[in-house]
Protein backbone atom coordinates (compact mmCIF):
# COMPACT_ATOMS: atom_id res chain seq x y z
CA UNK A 1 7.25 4.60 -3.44
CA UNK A 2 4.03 2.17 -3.75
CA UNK A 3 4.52 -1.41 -2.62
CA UNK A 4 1.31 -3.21 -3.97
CA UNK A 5 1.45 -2.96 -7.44
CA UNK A 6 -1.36 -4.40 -9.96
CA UNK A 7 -1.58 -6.17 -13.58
CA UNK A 8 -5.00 -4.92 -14.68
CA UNK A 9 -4.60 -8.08 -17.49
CA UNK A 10 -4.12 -10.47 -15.32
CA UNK A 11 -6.02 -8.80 -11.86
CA UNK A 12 -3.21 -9.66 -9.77
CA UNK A 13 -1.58 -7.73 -7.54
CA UNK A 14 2.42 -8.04 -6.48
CA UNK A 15 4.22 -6.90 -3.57
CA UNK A 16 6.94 -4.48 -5.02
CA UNK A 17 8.85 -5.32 -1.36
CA UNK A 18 9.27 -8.95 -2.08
CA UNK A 19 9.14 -9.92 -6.13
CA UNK A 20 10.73 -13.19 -7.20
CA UNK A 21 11.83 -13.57 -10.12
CA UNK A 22 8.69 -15.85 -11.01
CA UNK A 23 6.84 -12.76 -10.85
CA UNK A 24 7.19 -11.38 -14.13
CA UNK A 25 6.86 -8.04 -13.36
CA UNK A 26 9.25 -6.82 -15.88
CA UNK A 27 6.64 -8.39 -18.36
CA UNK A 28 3.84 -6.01 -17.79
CA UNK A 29 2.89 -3.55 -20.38
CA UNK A 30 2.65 -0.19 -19.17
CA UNK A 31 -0.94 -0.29 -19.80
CA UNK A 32 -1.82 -3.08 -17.80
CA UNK A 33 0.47 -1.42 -14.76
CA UNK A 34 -2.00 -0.09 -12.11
CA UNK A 35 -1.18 1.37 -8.29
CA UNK A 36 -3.83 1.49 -5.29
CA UNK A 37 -5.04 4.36 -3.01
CA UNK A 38 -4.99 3.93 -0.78
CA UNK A 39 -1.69 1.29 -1.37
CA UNK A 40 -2.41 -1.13 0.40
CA UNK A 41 -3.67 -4.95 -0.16
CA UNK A 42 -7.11 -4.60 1.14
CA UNK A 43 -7.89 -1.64 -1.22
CA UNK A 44 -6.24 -3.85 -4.56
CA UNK A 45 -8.10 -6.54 -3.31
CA UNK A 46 -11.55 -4.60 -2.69
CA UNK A 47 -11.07 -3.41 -6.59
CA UNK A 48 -11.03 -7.80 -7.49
CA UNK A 49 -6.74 -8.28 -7.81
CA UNK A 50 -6.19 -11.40 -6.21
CA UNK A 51 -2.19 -11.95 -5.00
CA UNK A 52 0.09 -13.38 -6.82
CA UNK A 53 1.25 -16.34 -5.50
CA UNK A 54 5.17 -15.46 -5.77
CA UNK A 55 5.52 -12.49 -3.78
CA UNK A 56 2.30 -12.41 -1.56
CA UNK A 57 1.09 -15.96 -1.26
CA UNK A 58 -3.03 -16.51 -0.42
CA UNK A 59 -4.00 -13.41 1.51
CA UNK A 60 -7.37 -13.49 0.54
CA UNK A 61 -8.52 -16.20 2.36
């Protein structure tokens, strides 16, 4: 199962292992639902998602 999961309308990405309800994910329309691959952070955030701020805080710094 992927943990990093991305909103291609929104370039953000969410960790799957620790949503909030803030997140929204439910909210995302399956075309704007995008996994990583490798699926992990660095790769969402090499492809421009920055993290959301709920579930993953300010990793790119």
């Amino acid at each position: 199962m992927a943990i990093y999961y991305g909103d291609t309308n929104k370039k953000q990405v969410h960790d799957l292992n620790n949503q909030k309800d803030s997140c929204e994910i439910d909210e995302i329309k399956i075309v704007h639902k995008r996994y990583f691959i490798p699926d992990t952070f660095t790769q969402a955030n090499s492809e421009g998602y920055t993290s959301c701020i709920y579930c993953i805080g300010d990793l790119q710094k």
